[in-house]
N, C-alpha and C. Protein backbone atom coordinates (compact mmCIF):
# COMPACT_ATOMS: atom_id res chain seq x y z
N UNK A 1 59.48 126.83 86.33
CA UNK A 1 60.64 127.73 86.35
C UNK A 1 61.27 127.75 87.75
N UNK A 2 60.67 127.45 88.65
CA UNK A 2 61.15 127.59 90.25
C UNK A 2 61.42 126.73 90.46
N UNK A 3 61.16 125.51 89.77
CA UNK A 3 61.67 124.18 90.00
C UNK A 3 63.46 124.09 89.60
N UNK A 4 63.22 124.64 88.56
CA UNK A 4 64.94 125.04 87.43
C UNK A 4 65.45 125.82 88.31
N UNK A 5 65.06 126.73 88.79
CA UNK A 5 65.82 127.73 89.56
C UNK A 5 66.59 126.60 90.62
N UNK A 6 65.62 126.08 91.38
CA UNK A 6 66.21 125.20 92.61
C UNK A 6 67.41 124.48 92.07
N UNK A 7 67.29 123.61 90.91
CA UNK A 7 68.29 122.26 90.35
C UNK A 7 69.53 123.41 89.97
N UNK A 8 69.28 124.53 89.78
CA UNK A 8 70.54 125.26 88.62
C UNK A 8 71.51 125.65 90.49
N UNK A 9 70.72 126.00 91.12
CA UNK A 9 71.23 126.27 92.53
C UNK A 9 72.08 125.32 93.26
N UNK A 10 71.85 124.12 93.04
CA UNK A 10 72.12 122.54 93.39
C UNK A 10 73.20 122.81 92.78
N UNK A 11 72.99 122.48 91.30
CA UNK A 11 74.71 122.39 90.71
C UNK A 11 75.18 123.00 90.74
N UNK A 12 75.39 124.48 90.80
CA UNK A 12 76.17 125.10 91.37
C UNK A 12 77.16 124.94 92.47
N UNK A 13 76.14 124.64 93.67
CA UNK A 13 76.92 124.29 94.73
C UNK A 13 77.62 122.83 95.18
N UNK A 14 77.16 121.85 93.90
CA UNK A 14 78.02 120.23 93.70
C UNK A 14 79.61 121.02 93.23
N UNK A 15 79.43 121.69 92.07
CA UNK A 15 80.47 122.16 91.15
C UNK A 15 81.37 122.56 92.36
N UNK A 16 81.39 123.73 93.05
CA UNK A 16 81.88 124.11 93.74
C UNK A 16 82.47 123.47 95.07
N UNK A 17 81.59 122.04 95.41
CA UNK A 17 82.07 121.19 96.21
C UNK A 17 82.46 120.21 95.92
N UNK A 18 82.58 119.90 94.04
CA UNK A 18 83.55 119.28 93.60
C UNK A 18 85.19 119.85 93.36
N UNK A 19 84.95 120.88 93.02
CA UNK A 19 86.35 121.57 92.68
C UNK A 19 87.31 121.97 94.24
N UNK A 20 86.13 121.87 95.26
CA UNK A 20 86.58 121.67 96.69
C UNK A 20 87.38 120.55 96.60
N UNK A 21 86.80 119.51 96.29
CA UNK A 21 86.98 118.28 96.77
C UNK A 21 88.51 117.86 95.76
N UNK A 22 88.57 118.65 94.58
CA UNK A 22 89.48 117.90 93.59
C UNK A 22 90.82 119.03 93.96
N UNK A 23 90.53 120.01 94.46
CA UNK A 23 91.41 120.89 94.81
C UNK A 23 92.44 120.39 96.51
N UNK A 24 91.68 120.04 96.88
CA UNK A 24 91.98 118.84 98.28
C UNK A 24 92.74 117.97 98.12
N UNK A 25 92.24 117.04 97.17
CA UNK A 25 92.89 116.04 96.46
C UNK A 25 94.14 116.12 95.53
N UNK A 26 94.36 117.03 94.98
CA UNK A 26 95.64 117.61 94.70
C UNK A 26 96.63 118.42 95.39
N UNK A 27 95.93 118.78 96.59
CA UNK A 27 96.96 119.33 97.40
C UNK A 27 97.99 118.32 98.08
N UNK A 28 96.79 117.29 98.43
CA UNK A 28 97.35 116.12 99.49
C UNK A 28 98.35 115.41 98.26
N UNK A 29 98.05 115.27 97.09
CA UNK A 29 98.60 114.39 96.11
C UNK A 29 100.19 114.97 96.60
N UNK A 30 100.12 116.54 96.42
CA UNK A 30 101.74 117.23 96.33
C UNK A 30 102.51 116.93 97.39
N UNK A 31 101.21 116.93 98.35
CA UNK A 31 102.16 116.94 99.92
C UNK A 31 103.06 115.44 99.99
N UNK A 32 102.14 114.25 99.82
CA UNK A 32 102.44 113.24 100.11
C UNK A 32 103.93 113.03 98.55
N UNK A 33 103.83 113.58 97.61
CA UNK A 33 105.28 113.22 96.62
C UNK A 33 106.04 114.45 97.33
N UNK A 34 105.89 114.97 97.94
CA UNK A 34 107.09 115.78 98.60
C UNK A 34 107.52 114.84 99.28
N UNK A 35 106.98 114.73 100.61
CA UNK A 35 107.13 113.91 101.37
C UNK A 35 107.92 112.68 101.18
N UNK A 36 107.62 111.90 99.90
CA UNK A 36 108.30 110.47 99.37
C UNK A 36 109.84 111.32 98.87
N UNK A 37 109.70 112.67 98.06
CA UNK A 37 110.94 112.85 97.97
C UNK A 37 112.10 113.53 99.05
N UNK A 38 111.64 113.93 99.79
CA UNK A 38 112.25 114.44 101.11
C UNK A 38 112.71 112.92 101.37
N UNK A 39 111.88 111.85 102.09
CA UNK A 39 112.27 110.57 102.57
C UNK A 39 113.55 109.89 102.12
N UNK A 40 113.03 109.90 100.30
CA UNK A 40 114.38 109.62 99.53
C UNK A 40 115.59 109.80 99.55
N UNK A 41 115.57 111.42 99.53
CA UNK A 41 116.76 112.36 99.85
C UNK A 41 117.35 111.74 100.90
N UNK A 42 117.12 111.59 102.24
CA UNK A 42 117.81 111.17 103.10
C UNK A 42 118.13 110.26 103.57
């Protein structure tokens, strides 16, 4: 059971440093098509 405890603790904190990571990754996605459309624009 303390073993489960540890692994359930683990994924938790992958999950959370995946949704870090995919939340990152979509920010930069927006920034950089702004960016291409700003460029465009002018």
């Amino acid at each position: 059971m303390e073993m489960w405890g540890k692994d359930f603790g683990l994924v938790l904190v992958l999950s959370k440093v995946h949704n870090d990571v995919l939340a990152l990754g979509f920010t930069l996605t927006s920034q950089l098509m702004v960016n291409n459309s700003v460029s465009r624009t002018n």
